[in-house]
PDB file of N, CA and C in Angstrom:
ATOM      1  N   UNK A   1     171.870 140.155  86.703  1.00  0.00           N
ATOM      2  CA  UNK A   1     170.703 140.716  86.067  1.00  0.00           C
ATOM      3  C   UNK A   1     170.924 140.750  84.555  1.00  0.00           C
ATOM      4  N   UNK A   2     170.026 140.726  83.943  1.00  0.00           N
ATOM      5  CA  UNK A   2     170.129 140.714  82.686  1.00  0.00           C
ATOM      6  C   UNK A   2     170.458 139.385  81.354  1.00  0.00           C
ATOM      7  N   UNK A   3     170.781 138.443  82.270  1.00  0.00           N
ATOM      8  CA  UNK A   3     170.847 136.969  81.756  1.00  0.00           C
ATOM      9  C   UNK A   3     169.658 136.335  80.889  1.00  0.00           C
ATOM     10  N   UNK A   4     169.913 135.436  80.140  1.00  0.00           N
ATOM     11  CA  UNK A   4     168.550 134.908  79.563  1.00  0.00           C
ATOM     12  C   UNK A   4     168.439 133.446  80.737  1.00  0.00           C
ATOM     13  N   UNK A   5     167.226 133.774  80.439  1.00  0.00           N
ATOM     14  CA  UNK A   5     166.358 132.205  81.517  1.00  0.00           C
ATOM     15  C   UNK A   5     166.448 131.175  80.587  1.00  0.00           C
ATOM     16  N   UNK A   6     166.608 129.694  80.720  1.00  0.00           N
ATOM     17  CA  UNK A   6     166.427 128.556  79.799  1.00  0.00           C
ATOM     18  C   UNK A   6     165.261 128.663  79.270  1.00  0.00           C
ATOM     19  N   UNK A   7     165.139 127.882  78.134  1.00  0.00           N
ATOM     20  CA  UNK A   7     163.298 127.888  77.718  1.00  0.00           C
ATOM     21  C   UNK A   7     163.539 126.618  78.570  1.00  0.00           C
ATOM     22  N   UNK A   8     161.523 126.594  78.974  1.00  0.00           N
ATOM     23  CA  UNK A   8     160.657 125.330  79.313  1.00  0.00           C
ATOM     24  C   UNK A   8     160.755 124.671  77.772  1.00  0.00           C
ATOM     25  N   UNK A   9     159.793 123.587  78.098  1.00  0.00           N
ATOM     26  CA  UNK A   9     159.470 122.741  77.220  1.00  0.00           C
ATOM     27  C   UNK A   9     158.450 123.570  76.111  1.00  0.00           C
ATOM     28  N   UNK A  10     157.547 124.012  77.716  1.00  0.00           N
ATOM     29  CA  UNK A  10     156.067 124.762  76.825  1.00  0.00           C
ATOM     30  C   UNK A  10     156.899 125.874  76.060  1.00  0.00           C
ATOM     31  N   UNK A  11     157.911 126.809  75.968  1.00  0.00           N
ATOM     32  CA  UNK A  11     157.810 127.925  75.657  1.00  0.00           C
ATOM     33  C   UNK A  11     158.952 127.246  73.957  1.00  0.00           C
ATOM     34  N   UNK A  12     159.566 125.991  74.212  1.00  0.00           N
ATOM     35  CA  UNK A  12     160.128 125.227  72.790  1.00  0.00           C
ATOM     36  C   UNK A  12     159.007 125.336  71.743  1.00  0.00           C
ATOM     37  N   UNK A  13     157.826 124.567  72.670  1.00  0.00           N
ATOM     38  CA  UNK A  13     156.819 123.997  71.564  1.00  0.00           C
ATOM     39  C   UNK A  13     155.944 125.417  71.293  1.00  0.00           C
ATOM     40  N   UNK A  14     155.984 126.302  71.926  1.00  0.00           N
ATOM     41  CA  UNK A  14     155.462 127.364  71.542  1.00  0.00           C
ATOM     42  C   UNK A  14     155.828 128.073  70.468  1.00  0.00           C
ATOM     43  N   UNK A  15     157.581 128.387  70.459  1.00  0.00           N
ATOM     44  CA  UNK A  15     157.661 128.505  69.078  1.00  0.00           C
ATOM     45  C   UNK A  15     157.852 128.231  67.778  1.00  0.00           C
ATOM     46  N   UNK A  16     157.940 126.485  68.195  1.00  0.00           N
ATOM     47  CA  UNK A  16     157.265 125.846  66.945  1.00  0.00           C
ATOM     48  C   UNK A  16     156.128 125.685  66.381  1.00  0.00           C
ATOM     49  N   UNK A  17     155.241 126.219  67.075  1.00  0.00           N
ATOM     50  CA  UNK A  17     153.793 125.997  66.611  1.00  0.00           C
ATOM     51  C   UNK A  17     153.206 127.152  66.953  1.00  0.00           C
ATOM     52  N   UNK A  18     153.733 127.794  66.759  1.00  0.00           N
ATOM     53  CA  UNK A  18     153.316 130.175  67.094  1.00  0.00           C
ATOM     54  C   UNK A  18     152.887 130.165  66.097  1.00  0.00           C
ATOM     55  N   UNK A  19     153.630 130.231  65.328  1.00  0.00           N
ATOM     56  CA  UNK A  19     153.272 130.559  63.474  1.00  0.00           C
ATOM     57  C   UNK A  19     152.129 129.782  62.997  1.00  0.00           C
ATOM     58  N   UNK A  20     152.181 128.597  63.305  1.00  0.00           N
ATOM     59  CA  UNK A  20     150.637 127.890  63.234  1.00  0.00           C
ATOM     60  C   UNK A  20     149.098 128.216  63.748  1.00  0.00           C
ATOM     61  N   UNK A  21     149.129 128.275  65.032  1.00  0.00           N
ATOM     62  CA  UNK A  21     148.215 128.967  65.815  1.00  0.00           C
ATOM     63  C   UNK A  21     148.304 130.053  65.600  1.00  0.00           C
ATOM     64  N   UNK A  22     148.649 131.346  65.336  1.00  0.00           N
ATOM     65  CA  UNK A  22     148.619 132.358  64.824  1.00  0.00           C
ATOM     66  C   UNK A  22     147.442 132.352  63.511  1.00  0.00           C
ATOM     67  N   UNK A  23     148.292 131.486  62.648  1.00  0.00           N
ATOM     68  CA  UNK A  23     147.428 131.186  61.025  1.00  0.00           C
ATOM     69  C   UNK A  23     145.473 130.614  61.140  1.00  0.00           C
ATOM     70  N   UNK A  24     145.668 129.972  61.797  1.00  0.00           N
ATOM     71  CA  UNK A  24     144.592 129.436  62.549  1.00  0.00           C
ATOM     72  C   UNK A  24     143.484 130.103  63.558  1.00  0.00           C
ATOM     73  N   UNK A  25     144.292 131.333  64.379  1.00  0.00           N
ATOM     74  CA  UNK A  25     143.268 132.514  64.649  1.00  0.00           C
ATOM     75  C   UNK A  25     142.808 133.296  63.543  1.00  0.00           C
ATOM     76  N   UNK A  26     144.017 133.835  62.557  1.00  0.00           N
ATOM     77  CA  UNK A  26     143.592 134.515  61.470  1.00  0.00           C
ATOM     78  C   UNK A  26     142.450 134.031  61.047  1.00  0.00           C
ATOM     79  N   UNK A  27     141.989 132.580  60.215  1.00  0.00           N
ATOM     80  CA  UNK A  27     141.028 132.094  59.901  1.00  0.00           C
ATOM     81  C   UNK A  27     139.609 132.650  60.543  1.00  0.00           C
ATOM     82  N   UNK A  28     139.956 132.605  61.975  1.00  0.00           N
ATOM     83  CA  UNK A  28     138.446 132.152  63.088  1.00  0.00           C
ATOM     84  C   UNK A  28     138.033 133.193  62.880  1.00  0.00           C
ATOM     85  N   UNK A  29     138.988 134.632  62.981  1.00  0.00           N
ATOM     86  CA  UNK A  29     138.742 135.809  62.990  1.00  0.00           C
ATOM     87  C   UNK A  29     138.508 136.776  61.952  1.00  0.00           C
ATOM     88  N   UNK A  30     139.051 136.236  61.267  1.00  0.00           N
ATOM     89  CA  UNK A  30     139.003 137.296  59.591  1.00  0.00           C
ATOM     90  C   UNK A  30     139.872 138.501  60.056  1.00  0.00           C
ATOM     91  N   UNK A  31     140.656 138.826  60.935  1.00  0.00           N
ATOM     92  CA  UNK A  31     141.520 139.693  60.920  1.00  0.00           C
ATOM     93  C   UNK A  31     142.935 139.395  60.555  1.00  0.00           C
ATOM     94  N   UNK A  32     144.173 140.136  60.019  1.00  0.00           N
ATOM     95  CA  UNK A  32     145.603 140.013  59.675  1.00  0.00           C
ATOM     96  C   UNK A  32     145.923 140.153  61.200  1.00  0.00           C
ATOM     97  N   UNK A  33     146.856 139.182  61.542  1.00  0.00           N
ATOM     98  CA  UNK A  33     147.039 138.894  62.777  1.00  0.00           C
ATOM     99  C   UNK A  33     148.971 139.393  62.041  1.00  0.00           C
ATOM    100  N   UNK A  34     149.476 140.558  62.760  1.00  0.00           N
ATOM    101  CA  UNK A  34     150.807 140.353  62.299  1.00  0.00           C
ATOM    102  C   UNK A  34     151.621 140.167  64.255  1.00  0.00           C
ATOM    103  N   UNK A  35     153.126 139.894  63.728  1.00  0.00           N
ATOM    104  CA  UNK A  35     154.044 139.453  64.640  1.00  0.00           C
ATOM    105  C   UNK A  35     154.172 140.655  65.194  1.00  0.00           C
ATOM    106  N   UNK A  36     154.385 140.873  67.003  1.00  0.00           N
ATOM    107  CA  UNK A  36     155.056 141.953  67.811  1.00  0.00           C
ATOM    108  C   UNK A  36     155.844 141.592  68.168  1.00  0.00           C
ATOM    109  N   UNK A  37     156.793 142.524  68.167  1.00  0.00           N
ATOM    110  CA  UNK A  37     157.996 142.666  69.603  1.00  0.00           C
ATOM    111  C   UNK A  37     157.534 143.413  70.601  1.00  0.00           C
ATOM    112  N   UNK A  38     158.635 143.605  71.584  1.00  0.00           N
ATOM    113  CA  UNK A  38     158.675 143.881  72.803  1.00  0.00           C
ATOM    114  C   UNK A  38     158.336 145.564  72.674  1.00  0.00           C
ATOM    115  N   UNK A  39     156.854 145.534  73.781  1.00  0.00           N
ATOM    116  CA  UNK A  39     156.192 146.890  73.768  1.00  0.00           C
ATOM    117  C   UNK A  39     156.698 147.539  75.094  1.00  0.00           C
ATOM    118  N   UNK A  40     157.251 148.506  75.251  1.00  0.00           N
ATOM    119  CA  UNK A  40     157.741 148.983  76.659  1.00  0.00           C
ATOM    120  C   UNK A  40     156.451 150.479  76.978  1.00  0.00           C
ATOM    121  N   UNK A  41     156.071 150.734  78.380  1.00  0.00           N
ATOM    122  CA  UNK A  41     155.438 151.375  78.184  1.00  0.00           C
ATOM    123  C   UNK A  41     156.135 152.834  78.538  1.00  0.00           C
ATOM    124  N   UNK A  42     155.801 154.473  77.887  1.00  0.00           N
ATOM    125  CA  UNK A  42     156.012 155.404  77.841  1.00  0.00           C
ATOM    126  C   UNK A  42     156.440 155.827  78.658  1.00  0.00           C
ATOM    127  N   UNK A  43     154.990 155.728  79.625  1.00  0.00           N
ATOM    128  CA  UNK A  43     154.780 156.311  81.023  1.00  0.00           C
ATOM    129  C   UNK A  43     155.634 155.902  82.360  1.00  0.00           C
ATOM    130  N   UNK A  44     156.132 154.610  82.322  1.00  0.00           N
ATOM    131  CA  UNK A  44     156.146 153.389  83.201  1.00  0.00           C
ATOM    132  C   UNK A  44     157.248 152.257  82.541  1.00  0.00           C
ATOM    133  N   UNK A  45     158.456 152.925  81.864  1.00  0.00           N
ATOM    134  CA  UNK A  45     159.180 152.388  81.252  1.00  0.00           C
ATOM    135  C   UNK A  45     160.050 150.844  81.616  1.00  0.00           C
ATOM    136  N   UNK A  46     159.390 151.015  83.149  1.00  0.00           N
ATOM    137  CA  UNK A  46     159.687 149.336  83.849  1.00  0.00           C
ATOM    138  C   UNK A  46     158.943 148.590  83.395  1.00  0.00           C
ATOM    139  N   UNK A  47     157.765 148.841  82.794  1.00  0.00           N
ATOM    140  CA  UNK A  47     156.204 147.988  82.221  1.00  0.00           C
ATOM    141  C   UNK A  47     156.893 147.589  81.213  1.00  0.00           C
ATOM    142  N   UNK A  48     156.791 146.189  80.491  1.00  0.00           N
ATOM    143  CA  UNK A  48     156.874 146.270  79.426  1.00  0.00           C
ATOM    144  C   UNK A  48     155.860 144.264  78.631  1.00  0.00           C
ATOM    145  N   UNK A  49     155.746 144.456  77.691  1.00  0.00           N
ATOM    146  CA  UNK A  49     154.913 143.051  77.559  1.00  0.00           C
ATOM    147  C   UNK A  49     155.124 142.851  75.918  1.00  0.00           C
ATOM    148  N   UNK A  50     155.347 141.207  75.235  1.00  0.00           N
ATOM    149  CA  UNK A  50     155.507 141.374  74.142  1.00  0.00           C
ATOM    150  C   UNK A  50     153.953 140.330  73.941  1.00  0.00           C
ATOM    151  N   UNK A  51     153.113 140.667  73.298  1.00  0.00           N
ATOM    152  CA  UNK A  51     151.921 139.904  72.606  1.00  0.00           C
ATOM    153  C   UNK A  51     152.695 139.216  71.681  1.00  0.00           C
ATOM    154  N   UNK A  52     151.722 137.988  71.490  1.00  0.00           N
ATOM    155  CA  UNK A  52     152.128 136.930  70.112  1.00  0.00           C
ATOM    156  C   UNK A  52     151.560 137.809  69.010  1.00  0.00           C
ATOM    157  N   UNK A  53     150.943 138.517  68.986  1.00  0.00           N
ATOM    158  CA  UNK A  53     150.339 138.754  67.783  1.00  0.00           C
ATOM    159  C   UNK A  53     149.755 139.829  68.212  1.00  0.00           C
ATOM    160  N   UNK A  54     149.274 140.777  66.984  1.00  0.00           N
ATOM    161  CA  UNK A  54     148.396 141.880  67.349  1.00  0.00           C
ATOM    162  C   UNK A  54     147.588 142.370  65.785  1.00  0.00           C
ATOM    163  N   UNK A  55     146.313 142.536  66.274  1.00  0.00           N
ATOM    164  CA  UNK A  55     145.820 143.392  64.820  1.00  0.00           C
ATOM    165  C   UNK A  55     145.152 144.769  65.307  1.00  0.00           C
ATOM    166  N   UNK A  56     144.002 145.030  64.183  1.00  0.00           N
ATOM    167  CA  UNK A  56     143.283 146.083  64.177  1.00  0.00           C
ATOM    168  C   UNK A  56     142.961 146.662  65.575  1.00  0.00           C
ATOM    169  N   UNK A  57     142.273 145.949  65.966  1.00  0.00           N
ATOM    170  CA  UNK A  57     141.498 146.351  67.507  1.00  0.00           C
ATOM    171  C   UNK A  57     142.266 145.475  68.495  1.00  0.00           C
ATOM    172  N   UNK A  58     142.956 144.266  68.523  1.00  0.00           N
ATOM    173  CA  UNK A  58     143.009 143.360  69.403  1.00  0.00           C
ATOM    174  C   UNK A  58     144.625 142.999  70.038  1.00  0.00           C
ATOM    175  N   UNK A  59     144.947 142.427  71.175  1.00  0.00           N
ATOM    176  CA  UNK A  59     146.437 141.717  70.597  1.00  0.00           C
ATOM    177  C   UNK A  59     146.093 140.169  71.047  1.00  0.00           C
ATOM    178  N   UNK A  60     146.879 139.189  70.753  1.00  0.00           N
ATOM    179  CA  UNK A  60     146.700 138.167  70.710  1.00  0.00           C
ATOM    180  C   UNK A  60     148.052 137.290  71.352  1.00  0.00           C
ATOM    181  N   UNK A  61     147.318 136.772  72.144  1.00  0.00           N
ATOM    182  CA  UNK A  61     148.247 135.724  73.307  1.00  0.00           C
ATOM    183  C   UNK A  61     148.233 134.283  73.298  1.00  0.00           C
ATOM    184  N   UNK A  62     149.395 133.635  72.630  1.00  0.00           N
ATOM    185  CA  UNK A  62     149.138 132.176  72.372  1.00  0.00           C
ATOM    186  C   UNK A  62     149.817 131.386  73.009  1.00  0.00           C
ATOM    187  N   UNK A  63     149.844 130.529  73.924  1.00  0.00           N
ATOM    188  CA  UNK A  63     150.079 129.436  74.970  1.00  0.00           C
ATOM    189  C   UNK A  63     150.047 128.090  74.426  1.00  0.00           C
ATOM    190  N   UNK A  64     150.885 127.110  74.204  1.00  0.00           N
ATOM    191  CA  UNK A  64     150.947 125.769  73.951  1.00  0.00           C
ATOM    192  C   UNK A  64     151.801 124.879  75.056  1.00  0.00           C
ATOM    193  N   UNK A  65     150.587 124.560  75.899  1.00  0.00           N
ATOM    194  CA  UNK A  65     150.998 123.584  77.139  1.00  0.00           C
ATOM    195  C   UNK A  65     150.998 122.085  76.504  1.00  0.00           C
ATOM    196  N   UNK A  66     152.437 121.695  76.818  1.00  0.00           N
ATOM    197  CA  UNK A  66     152.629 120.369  76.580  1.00  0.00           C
ATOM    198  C   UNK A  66     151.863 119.143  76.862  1.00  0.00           C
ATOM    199  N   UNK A  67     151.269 119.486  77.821  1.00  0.00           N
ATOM    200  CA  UNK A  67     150.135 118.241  77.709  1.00  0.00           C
ATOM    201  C   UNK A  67     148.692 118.781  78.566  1.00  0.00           C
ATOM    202  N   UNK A  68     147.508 117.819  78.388  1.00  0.00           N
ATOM    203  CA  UNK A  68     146.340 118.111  78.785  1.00  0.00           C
ATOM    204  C   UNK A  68     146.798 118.278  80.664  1.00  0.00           C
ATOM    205  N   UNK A  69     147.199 117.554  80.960  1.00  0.00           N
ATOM    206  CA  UNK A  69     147.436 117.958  82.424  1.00  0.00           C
ATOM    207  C   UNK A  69     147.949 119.466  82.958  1.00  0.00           C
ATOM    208  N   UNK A  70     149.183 119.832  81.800  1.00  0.00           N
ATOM    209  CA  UNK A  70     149.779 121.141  81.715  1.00  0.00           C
ATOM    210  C   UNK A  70     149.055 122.303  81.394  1.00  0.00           C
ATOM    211  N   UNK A  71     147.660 122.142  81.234  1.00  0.00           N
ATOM    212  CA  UNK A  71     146.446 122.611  80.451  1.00  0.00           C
ATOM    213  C   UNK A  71     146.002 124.012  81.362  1.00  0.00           C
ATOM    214  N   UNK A  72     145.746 122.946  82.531  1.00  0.00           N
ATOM    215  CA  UNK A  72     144.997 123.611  83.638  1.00  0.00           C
ATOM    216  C   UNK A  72     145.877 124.810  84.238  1.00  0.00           C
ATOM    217  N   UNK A  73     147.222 124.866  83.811  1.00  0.00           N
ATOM    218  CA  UNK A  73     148.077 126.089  84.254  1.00  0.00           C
ATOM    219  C   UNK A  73     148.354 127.374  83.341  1.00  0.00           C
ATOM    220  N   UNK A  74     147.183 127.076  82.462  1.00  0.00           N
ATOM    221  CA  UNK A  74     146.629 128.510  81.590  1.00  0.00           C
ATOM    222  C   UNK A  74     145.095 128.888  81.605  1.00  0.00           C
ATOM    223  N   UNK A  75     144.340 127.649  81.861  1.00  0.00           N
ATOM    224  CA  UNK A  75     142.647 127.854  81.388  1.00  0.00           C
ATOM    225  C   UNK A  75     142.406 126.681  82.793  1.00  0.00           C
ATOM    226  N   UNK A  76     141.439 127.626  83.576  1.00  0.00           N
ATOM    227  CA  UNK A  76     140.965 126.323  84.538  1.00  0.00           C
ATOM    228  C   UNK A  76     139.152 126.567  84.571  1.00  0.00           C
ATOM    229  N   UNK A  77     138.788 126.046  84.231  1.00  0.00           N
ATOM    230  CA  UNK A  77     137.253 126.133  84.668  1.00  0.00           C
ATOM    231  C   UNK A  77     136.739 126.589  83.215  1.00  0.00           C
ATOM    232  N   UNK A  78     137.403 126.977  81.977  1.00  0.00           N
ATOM    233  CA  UNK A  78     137.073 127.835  81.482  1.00  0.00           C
ATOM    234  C   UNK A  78     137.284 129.213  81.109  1.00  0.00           C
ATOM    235  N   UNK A  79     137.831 129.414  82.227  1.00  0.00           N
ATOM    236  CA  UNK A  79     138.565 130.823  82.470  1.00  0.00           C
ATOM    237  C   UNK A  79     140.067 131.466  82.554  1.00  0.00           C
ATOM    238  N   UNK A  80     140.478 132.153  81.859  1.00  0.00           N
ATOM    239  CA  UNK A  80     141.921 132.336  82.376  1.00  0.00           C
ATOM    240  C   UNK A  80     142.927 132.786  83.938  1.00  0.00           C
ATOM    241  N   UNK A  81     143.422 131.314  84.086  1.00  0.00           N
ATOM    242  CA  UNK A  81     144.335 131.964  85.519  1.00  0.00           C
ATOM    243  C   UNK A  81     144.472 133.404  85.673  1.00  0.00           C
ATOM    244  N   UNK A  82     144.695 133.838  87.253  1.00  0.00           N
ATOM    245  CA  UNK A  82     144.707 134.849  86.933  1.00  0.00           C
ATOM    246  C   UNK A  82     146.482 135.719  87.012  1.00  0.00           C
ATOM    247  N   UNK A  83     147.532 134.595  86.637  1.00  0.00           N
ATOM    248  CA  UNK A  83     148.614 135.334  85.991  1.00  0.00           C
ATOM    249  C   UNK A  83     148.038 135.528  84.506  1.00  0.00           C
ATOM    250  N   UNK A  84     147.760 134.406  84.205  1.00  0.00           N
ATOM    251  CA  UNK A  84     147.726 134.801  82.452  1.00  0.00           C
ATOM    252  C   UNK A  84     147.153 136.062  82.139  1.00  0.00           C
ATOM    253  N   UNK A  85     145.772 136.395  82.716  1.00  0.00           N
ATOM    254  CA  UNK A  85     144.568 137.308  82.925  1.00  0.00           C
ATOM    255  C   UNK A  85     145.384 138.477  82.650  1.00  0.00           C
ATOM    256  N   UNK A  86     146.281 138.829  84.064  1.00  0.00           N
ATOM    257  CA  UNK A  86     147.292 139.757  84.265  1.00  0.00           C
ATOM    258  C   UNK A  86     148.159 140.143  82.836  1.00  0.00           C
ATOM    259  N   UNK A  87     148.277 138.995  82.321  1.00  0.00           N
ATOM    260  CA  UNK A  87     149.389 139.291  81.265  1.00  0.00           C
ATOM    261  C   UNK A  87     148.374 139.710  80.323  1.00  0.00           C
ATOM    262  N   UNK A  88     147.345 139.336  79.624  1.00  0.00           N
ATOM    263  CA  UNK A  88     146.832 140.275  78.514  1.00  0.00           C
ATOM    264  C   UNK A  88     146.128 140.978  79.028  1.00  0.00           C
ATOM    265  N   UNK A  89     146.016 141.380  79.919  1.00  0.00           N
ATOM    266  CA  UNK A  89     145.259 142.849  80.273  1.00  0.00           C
ATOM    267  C   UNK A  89     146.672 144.329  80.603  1.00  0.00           C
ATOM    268  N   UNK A  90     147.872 143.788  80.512  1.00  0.00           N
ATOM    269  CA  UNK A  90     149.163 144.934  80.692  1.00  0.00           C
ATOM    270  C   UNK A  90     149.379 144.745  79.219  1.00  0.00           C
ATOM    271  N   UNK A  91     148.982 143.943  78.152  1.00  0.00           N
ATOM    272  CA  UNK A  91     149.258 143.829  77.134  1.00  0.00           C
ATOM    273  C   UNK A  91     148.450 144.888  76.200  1.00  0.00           C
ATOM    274  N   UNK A  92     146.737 144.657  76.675  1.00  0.00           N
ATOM    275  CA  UNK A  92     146.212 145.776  76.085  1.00  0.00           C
ATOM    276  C   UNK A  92     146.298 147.274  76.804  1.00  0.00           C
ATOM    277  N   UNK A  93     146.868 147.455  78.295  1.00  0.00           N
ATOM    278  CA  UNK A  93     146.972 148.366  78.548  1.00  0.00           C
ATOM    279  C   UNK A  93     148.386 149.172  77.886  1.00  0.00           C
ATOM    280  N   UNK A  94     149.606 148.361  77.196  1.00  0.00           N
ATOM    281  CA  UNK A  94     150.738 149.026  76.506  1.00  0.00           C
ATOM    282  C   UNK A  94     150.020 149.178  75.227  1.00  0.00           C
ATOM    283  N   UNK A  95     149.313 148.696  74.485  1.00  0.00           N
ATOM    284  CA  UNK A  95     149.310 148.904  73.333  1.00  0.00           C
ATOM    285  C   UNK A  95     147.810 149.522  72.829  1.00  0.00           C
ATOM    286  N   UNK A  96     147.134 150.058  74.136  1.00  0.00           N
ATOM    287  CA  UNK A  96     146.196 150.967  74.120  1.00  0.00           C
ATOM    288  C   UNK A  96     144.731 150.583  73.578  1.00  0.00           C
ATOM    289  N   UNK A  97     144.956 148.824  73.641  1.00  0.00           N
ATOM    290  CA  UNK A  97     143.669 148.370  72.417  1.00  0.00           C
ATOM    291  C   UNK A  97     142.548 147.800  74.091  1.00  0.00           C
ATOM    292  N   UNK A  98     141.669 147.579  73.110  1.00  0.00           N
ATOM    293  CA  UNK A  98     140.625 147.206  74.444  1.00  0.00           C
ATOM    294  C   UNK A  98     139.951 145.291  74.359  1.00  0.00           C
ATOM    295  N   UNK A  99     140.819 145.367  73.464  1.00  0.00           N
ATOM    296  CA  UNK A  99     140.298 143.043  73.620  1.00  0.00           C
ATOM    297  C   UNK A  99     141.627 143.173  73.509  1.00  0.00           C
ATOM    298  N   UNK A 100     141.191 141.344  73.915  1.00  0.00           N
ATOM    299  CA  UNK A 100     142.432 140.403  73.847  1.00  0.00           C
ATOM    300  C   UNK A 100     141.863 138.797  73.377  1.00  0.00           C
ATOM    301  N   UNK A 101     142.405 138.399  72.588  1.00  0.00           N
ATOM    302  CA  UNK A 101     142.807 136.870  71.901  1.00  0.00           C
ATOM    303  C   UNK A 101     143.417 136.240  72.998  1.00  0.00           C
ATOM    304  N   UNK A 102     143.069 135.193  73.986  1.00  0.00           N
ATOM    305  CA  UNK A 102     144.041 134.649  74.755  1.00  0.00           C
ATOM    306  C   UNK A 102     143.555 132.895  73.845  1.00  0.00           C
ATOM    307  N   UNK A 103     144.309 132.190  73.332  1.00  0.00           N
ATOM    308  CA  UNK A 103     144.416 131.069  72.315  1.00  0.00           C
ATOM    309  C   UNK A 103     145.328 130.306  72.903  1.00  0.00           C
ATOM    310  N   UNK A 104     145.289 129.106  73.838  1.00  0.00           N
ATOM    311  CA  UNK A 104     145.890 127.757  74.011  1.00  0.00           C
ATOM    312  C   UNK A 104     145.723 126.796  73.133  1.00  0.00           C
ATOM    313  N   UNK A 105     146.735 126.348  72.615  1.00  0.00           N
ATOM    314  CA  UNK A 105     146.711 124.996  71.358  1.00  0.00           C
ATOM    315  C   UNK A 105     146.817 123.874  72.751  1.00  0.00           C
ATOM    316  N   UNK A 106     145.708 123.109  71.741  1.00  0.00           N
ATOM    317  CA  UNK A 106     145.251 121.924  72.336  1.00  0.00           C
ATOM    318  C   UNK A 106     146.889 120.825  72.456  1.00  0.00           C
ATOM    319  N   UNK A 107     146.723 120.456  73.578  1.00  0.00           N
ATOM    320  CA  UNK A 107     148.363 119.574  73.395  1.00  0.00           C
ATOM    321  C   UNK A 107     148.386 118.271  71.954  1.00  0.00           C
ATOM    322  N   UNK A 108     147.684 118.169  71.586  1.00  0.00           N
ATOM    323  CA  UNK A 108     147.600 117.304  70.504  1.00  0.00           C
ATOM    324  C   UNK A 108     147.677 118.280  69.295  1.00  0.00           C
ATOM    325  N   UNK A 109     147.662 119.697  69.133  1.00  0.00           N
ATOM    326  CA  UNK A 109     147.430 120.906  67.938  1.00  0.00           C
ATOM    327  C   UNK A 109     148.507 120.248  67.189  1.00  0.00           C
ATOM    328  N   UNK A 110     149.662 119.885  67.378  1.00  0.00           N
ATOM    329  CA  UNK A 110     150.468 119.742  66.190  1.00  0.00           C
ATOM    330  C   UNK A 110     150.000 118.685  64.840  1.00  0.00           C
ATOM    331  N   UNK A 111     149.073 117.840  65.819  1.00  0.00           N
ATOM    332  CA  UNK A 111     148.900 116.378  65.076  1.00  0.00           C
ATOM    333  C   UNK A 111     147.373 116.879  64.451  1.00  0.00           C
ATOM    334  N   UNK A 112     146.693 117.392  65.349  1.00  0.00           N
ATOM    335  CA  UNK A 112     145.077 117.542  64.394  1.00  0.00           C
ATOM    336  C   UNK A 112     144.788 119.615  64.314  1.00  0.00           C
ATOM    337  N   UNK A 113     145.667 120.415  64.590  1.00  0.00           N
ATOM    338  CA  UNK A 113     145.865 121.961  64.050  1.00  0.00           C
ATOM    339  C   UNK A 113     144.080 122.463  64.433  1.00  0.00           C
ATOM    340  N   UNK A 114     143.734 122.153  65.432  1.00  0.00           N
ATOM    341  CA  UNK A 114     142.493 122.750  65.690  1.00  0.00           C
ATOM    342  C   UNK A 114     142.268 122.828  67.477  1.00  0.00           C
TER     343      UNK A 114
END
C-alpha cells in the first residue's frame, strides 16, 4: 500500500499540456484559474480528490486523451462518462463549490491549442 502507480501515456501528456489547457480555459472564462493540490475531506478523511485547477465559484478538471479513439473514455455522446462525472462531482463536493469545468484537449491540442 502506499506505492506510486506508473503514469499512462494520457496522464504524461497531461502534464505537459496542463499548464496549457489551463491558460486556454482562463481565456474562455475570464476567471484566474489557479493550481490545486490534494483536497482531503474533513468529515470523511478517506475522501480525498485533487482538481486541475480551481477558481472563484468553480474547480476545473482537465483530461488529455492521446488520441481521438482514446476520446470516447472521457466524453461519449457528449456527455461525461460516468467515472469522470463521479470525479468532479466529489471534487465540488470537497471543496464546497457548486460547478465544475470538465475540459478534454482535443488529441491534436498540442499542434492547433484549441
Amino acid at each position: 500500500m502506499g506505492g506510486k502507480l506508473p503514469d499512462t501515456l494520457a496522464m504524461k501528456r497531461g502534464r505537459i499540456l496542463e499548464d496549457q489547457v489551463r491558460k486556454t480555459v482562463n481565456i474562455k472564462i475570464g476567471k484566474k484559474i489557479n493550481k490545486c493540490g490534494l483536497i482531503v475531506s474533513k468529515m470523511h478523511p478517506m475522501i480525498a480528490g485533487s482538481p486541475d485547477g480551481i477558481c472563484e465559484d468553480s474547480i476545473i478538471e482537465i483530461k488529455c486523451p492521446t488520441s481521438a479513439k482514446t476520446l470516447k473514455k472521457y466524453v461519449c455522446d457528449g456527455k461525461l462518462t460516468q467515472k469522470f462525472y463521479v470525479q468532479v462531482q466529489l471534487q465540488m463536493y470537497l471543496t464546497g463549490l457548486k460547478k465544475g469545468y470538465y475540459c478534454v484537449a482535443d488529441s491534436d491540442y498540442s499542434e492547433n491549442k484549441m
